[in-house]
C-alpha atoms as a PDB file:
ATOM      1  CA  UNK A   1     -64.399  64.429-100.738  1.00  0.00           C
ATOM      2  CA  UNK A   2     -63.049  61.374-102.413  1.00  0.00           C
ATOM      3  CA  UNK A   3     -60.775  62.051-105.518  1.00  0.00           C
ATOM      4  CA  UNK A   4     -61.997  60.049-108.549  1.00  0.00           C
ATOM      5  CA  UNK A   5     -60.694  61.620-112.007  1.00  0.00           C
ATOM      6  CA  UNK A   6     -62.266  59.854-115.241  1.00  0.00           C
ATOM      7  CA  UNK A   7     -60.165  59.089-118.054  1.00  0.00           C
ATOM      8  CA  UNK A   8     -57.544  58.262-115.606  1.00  0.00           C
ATOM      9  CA  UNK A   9     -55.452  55.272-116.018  1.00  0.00           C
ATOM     10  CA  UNK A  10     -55.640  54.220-112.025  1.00  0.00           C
ATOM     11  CA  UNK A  11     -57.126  55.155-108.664  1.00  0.00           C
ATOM     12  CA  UNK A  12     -54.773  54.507-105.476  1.00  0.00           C
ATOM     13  CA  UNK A  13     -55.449  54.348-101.998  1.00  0.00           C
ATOM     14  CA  UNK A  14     -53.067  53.376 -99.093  1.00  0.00           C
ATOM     15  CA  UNK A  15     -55.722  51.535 -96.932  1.00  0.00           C
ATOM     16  CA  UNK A  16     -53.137  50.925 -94.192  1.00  0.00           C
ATOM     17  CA  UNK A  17     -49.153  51.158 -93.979  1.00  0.00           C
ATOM     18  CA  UNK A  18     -47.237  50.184 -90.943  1.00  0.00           C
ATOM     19  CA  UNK A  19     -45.941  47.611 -88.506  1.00  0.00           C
ATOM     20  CA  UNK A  20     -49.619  46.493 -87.353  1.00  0.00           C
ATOM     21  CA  UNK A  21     -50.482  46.230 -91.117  1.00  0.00           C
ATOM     22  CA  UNK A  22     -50.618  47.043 -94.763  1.00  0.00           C
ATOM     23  CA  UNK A  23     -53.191  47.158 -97.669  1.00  0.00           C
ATOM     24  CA  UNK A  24     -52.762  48.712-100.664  1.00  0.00           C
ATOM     25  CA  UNK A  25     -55.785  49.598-103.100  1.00  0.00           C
ATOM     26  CA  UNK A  26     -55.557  50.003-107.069  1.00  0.00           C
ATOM     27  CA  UNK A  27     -58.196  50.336-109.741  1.00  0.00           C
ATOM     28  CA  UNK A  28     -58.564  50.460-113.052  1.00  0.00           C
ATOM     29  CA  UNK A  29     -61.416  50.566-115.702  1.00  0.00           C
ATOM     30  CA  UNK A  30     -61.524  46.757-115.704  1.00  0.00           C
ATOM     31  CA  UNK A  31     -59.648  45.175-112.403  1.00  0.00           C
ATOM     32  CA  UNK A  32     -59.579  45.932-108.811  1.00  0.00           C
ATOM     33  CA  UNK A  33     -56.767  44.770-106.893  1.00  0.00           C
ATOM     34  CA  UNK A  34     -55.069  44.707-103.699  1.00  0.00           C
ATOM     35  CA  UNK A  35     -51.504  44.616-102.511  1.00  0.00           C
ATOM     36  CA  UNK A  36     -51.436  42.748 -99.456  1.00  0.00           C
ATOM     37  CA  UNK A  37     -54.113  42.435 -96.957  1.00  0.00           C
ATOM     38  CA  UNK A  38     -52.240  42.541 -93.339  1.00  0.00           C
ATOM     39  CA  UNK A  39     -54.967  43.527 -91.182  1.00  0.00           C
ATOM     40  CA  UNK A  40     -58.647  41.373 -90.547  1.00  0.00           C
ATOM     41  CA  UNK A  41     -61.204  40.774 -92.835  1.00  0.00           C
ATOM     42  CA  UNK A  42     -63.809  42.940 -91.082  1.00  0.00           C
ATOM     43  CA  UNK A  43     -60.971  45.957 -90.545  1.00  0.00           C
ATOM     44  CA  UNK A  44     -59.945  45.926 -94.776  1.00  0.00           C
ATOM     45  CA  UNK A  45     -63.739  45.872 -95.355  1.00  0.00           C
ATOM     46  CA  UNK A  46     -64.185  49.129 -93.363  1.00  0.00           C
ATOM     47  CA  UNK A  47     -61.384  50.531 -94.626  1.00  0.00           C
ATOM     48  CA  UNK A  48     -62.673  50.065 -98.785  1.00  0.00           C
ATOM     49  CA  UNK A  49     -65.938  51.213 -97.331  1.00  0.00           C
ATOM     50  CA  UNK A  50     -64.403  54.735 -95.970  1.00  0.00           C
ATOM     51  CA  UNK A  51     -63.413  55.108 -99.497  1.00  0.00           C
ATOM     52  CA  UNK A  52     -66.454  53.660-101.324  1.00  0.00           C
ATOM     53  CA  UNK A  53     -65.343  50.798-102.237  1.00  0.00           C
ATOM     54  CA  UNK A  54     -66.680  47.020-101.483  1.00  0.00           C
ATOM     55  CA  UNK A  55     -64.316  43.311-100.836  1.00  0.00           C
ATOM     56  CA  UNK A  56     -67.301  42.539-103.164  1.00  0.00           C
ATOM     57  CA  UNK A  57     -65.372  44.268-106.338  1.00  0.00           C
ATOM     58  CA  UNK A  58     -62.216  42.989-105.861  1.00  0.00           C
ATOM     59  CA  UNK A  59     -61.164  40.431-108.256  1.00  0.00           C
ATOM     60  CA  UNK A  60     -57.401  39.667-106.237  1.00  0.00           C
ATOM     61  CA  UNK A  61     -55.140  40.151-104.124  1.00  0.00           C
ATOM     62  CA  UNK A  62     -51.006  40.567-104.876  1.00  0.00           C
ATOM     63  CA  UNK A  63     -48.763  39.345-101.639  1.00  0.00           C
ATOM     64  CA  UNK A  64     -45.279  40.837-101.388  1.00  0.00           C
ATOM     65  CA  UNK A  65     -44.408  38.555 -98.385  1.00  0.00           C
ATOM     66  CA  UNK A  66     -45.664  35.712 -95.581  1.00  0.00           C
ATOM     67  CA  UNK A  67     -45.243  38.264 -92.828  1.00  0.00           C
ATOM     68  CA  UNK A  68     -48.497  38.677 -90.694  1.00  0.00           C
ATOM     69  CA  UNK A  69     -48.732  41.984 -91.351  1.00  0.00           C
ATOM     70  CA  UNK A  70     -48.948  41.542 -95.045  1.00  0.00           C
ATOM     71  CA  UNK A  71     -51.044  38.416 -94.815  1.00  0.00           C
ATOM     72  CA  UNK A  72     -53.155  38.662 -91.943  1.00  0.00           C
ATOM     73  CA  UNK A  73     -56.645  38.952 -93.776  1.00  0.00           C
ATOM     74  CA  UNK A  74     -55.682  37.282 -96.816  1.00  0.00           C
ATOM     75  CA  UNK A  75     -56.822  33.678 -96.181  1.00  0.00           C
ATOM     76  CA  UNK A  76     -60.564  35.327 -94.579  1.00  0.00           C
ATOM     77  CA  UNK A  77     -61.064  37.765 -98.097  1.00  0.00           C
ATOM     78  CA  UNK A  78     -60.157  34.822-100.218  1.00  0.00           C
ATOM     79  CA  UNK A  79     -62.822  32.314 -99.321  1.00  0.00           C
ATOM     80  CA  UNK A  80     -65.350  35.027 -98.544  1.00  0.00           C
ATOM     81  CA  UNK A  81     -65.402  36.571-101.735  1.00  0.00           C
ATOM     82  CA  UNK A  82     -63.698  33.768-103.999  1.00  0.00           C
ATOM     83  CA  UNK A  83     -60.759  35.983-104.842  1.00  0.00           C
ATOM     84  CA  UNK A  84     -57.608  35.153-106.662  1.00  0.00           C
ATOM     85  CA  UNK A  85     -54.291  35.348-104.894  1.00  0.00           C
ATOM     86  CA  UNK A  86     -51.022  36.048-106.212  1.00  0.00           C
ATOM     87  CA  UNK A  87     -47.836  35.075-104.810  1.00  0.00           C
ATOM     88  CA  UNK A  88     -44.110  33.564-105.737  1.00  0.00           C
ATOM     89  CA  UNK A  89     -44.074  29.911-105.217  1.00  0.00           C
ATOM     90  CA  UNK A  90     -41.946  30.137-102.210  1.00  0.00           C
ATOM     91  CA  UNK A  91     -44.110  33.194-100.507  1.00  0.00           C
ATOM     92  CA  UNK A  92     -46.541  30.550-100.933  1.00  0.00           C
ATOM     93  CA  UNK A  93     -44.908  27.590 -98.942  1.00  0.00           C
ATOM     94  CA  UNK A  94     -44.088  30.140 -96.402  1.00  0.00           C
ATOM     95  CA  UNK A  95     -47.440  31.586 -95.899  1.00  0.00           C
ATOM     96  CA  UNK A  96     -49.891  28.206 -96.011  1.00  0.00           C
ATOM     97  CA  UNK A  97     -50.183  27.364 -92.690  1.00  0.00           C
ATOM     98  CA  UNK A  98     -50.929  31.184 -91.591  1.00  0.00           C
ATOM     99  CA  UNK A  99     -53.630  32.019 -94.003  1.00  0.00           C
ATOM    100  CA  UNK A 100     -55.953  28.694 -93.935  1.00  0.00           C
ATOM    101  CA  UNK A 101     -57.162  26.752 -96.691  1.00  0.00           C
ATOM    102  CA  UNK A 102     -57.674  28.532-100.381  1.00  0.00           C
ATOM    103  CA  UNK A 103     -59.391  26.413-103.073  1.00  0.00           C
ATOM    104  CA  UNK A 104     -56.721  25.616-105.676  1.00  0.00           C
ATOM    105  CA  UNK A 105     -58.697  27.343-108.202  1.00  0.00           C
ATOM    106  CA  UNK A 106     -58.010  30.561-106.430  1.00  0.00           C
ATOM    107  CA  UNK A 107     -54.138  29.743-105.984  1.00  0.00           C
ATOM    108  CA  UNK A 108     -51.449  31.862-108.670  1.00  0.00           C
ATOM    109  CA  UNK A 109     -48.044  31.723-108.949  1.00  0.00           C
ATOM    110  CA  UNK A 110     -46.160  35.286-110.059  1.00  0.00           C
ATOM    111  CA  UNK A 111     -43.023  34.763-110.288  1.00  0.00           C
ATOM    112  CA  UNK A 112     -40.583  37.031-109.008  1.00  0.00           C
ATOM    113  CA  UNK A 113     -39.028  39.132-111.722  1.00  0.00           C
ATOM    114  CA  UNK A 114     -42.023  38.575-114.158  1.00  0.00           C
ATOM    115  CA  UNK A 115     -44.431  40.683-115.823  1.00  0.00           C
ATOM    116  CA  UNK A 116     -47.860  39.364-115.844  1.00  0.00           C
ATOM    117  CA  UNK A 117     -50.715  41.080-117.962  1.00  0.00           C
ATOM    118  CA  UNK A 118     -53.651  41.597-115.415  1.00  0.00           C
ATOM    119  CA  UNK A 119     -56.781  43.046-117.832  1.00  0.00           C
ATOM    120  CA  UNK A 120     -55.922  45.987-118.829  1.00  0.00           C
ATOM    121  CA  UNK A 121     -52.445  46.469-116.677  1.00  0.00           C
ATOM    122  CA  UNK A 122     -49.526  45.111-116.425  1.00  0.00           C
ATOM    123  CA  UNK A 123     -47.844  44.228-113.442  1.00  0.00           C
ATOM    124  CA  UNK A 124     -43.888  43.774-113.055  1.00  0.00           C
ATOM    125  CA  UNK A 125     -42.489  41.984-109.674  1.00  0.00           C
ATOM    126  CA  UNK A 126     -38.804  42.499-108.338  1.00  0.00           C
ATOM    127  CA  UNK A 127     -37.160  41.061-105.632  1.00  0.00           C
ATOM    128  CA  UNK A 128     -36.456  42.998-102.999  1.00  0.00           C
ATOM    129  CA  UNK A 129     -33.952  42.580 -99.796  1.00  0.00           C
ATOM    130  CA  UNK A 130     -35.806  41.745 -96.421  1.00  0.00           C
ATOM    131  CA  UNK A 131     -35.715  38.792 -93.779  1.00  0.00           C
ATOM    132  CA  UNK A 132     -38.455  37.010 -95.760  1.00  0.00           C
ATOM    133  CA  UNK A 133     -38.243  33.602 -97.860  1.00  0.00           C
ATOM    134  CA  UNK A 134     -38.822  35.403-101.127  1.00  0.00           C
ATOM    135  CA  UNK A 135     -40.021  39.247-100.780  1.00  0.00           C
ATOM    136  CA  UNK A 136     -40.941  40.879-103.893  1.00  0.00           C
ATOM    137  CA  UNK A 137     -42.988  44.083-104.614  1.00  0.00           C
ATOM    138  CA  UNK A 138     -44.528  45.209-107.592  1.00  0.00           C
ATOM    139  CA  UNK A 139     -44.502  48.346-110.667  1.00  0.00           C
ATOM    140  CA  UNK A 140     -48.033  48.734-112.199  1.00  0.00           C
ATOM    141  CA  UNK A 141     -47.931  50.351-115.740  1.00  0.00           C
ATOM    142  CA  UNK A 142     -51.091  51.139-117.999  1.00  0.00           C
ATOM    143  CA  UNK A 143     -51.401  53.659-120.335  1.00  0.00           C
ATOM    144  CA  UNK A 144     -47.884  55.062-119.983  1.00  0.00           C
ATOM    145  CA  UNK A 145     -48.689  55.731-116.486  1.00  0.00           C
ATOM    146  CA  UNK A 146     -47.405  53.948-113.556  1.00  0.00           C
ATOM    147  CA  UNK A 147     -47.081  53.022-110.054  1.00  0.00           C
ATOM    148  CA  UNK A 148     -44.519  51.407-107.904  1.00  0.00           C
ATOM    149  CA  UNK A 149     -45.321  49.743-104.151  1.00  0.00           C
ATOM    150  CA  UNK A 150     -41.506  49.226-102.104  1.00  0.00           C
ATOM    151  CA  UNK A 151     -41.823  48.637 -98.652  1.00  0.00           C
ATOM    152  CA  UNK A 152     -39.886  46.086 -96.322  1.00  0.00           C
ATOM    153  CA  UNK A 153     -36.489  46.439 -98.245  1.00  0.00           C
ATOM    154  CA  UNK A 154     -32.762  46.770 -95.893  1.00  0.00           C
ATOM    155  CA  UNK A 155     -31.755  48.473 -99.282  1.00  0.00           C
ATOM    156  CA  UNK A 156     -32.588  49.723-102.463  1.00  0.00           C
ATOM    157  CA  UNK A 157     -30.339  47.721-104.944  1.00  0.00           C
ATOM    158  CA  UNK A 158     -28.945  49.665-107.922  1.00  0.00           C
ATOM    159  CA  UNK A 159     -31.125  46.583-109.628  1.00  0.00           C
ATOM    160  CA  UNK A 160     -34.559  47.309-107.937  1.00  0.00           C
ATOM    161  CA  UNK A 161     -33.689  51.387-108.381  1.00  0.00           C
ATOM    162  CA  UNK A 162     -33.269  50.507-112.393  1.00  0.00           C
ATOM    163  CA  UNK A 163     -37.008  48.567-112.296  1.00  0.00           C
ATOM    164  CA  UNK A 164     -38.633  51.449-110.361  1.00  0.00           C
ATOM    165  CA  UNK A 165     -37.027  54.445-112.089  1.00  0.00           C
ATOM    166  CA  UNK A 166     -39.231  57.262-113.274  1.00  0.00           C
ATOM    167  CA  UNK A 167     -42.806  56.006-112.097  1.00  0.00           C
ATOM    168  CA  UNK A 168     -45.707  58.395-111.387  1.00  0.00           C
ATOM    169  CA  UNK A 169     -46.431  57.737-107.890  1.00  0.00           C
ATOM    170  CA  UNK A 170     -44.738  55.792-105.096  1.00  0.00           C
ATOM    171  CA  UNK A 171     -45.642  54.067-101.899  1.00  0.00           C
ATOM    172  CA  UNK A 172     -41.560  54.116-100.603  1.00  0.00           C
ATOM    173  CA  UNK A 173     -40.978  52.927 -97.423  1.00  0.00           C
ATOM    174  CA  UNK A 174     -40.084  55.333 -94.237  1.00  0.00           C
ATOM    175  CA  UNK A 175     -39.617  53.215 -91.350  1.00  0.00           C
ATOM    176  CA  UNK A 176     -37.560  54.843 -89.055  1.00  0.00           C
ATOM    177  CA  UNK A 177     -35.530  57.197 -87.669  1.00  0.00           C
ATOM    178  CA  UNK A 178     -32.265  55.361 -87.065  1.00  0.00           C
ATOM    179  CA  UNK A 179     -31.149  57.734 -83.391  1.00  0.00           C
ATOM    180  CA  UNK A 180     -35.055  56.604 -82.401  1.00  0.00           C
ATOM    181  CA  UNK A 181     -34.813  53.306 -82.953  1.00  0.00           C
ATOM    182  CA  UNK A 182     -31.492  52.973 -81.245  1.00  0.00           C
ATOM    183  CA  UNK A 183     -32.410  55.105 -78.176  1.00  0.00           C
ATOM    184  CA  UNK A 184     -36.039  53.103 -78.185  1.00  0.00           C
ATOM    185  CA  UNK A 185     -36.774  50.159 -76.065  1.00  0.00           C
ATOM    186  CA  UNK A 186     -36.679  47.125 -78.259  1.00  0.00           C
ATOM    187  CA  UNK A 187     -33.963  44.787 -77.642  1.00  0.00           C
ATOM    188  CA  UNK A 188     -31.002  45.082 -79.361  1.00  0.00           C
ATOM    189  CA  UNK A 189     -31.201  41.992 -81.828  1.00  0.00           C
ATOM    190  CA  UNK A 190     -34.668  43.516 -83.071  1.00  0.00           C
ATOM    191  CA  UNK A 191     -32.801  46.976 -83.499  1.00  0.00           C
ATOM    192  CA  UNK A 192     -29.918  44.898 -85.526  1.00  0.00           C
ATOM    193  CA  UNK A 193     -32.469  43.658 -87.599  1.00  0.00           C
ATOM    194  CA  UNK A 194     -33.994  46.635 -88.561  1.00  0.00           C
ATOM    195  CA  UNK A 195     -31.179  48.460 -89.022  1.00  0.00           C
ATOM    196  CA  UNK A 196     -29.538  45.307 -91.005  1.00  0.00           C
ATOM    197  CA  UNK A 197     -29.304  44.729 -94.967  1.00  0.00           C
ATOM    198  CA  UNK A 198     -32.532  42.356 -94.501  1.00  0.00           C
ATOM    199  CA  UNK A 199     -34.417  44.844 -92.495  1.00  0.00           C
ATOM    200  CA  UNK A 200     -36.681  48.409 -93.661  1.00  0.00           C
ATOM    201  CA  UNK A 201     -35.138  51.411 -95.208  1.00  0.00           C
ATOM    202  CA  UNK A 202     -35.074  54.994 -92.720  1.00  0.00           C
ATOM    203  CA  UNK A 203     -36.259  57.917 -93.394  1.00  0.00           C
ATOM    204  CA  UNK A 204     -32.816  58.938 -95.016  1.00  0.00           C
ATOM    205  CA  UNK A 205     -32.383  55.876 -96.530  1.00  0.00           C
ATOM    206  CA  UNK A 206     -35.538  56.033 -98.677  1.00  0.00           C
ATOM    207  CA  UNK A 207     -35.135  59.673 -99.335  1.00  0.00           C
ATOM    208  CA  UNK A 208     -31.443  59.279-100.585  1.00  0.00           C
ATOM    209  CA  UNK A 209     -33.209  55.969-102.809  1.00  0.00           C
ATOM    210  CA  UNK A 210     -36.052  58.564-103.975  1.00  0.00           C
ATOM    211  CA  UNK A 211     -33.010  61.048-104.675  1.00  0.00           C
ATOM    212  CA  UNK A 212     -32.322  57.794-107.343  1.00  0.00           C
ATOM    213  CA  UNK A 213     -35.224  57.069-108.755  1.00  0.00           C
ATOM    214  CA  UNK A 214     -37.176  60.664-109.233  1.00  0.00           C
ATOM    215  CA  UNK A 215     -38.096  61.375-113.000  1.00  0.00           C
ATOM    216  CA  UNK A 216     -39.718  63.826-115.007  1.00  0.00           C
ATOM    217  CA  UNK A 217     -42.988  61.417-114.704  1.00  0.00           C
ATOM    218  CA  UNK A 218     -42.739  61.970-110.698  1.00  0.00           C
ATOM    219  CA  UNK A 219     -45.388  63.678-109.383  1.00  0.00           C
ATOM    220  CA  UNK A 220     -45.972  61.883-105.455  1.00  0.00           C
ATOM    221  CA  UNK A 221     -44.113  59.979-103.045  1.00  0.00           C
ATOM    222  CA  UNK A 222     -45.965  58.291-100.464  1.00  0.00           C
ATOM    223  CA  UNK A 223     -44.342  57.248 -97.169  1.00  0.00           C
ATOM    224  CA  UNK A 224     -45.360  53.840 -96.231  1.00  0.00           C
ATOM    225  CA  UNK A 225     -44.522  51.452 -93.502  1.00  0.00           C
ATOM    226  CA  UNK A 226     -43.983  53.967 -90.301  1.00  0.00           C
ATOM    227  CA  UNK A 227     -43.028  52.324 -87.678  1.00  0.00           C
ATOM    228  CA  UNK A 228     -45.571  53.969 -84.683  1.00  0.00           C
ATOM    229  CA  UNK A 229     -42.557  53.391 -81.831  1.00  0.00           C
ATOM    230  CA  UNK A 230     -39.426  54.816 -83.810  1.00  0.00           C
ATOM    231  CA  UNK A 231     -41.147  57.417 -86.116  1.00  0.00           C
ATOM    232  CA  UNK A 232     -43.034  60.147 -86.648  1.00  0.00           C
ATOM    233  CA  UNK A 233     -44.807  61.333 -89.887  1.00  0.00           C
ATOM    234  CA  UNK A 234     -43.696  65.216 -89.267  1.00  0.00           C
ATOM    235  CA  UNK A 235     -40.151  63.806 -89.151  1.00  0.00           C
ATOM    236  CA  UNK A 236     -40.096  61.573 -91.756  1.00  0.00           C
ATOM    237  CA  UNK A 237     -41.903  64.046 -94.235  1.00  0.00           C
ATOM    238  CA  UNK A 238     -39.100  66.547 -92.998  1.00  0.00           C
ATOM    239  CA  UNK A 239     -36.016  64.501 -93.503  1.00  0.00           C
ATOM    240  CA  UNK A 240     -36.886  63.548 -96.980  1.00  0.00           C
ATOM    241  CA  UNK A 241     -38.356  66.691 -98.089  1.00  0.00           C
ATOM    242  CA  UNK A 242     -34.867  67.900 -96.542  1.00  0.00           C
ATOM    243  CA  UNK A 243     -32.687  65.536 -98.749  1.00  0.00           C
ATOM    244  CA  UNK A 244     -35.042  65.843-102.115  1.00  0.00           C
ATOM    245  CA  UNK A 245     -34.365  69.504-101.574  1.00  0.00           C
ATOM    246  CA  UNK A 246     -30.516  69.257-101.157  1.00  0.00           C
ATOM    247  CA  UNK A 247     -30.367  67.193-104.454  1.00  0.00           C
ATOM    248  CA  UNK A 248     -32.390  70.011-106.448  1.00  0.00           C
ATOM    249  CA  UNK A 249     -35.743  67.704-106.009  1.00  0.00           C
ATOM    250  CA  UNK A 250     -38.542  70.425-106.141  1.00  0.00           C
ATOM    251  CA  UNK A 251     -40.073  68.512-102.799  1.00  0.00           C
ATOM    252  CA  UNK A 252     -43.348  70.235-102.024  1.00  0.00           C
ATOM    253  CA  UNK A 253     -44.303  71.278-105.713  1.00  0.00           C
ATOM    254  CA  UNK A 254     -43.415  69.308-108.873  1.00  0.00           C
ATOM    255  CA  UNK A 255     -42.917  66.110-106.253  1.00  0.00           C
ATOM    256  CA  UNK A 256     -45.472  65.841-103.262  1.00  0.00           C
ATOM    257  CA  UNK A 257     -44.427  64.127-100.303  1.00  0.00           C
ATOM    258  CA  UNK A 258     -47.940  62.579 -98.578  1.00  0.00           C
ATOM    259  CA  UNK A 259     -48.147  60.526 -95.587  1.00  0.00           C
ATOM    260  CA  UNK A 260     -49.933  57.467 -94.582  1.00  0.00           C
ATOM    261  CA  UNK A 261     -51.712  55.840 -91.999  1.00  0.00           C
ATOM    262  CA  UNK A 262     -51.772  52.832 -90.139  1.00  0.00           C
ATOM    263  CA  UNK A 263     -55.283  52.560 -90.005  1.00  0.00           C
ATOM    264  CA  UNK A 264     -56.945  55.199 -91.790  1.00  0.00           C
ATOM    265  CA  UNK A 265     -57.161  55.354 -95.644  1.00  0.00           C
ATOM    266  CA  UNK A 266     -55.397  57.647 -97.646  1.00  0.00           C
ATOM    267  CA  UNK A 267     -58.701  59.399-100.104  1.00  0.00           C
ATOM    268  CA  UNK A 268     -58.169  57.467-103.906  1.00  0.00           C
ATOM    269  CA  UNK A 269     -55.870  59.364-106.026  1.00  0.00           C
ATOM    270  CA  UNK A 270     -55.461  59.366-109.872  1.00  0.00           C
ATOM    271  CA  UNK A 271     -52.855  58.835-111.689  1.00  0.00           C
END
């Protein structure tokens, strides 16, 4: 059964996080967004559906970054539903030629490091540290709640872990397991990258960034952006359970630590 709380200031889902793609779902009483749209048209429409939701009641779409498996379906939801897009100016250069024509109407600029009032949220971006032309994520706050997406960052910056301090839920990127990737088969410039200050956080490195950024408000911790060749959820969940623990983090019961799916939704949680 589908969590939906009333009175709640938003409903989450992770529709998909990791290397083949990544949607992001969040609701509130008057706007229905979502972060990214990195897989096709047809396989985000299935994906709202398995939680009850339609492309029809979307009103935009946030990008972080021009990679395909941000962007993928964002060109195809657009002009089928007439939905705003959000982007940095730069993202948006970047990105043109992969996601087709959008009417100009339907073209924003957030810039990075902004905080734009979206009906009844508001939505803070932040630059973030990835092989990208401008990367940014974003910190959604309404009603003294909020919610912070970071995935696709080499490193948490004491800067970004001052933005994203004390939310109530995260969706923290997990990527890896640095002895898998370096024993796995991809070639060795694509394991430098990873690995690199431009590349995705491990499983210890976001867990030693969570360690960071916990608060009293801090209640879940997603893990987002698995990769499916140098991963595994039971490991990632482990290690950073493992490290919340060792820094007095009660991991497992005042913070949970959830997993995600590549292409399964996470059920819609309230915050």
């Amino acid at each position: 059964m589908h969590l939906i709380v009333s009175e709640t200031s938003f409903n989450i889902s992770v529709l998909a996080s990791g290397s083949t793609g990544n949607s992001l779902y969040i609701e509130t009483d008057k706007r229905k967004v979502l972060v990214d749209a990195g897989l096709s048209g047809k396989k985000i429409t299935s994906l709202l559906s398995s939680i009850d939701r339609s492309p029809e009641d979307l009103d935009a779409i946030l990008v972080t970054h021009e990679h395909r498996d941000h962007i993928h379906g964002v060109g195809v939801l657009a002009r089928k539903y007439h939905l705003d897009i959000y982007a940095n100016e730069l993202t948006w250069q970047a990105m043109e030629k992969s996601i087709g024509n959008v009417p100009v109407e339907q073209r924003n600029i957030f810039d990075m490091g902004k905080i734009m009032t979206f009906g009844d949220m508001d939505i803070e971006s932040f630059g973030v540290s990835h092989d990208a032309i401008a990367p940014q994520f974003y910190r959604f706050y309404k009603d003294n709640k909020s919610f912070v997406v970071l995935t696709d960052t080499g490193y948490c910056s004491e800067q970004v872990k001052g933005v994203i301090k004390n939310a109530d839920a995260y969706l923290l990127e997990s990527n890896h397991d640095p002895n898998m990737l370096r024993m796995g088969r991809y070639p060795w410039n694509t394991k430098q990258r990873i690995l690199g200050d431009k590349g995705h956080l491990s499983n210890e490195d976001g867990a030693l960034a969570a360690t960071e950024i916990i608060g009293d408000r801090t209640k879940h911790i997603y893990l987002g952006h698995l990769s499916k060749e140098n991963n595994m959820k039971e490991l990632a969940n482990m290690t950073v359970t493992g490290i919340l623990q060792q820094h007095n983090i009660d991991a497992g019961g005042q913070v949970k630590i959830m997993d995600t799916d590549p292409d399964k939704a996470c059920d819609l949680f309230a915050i």
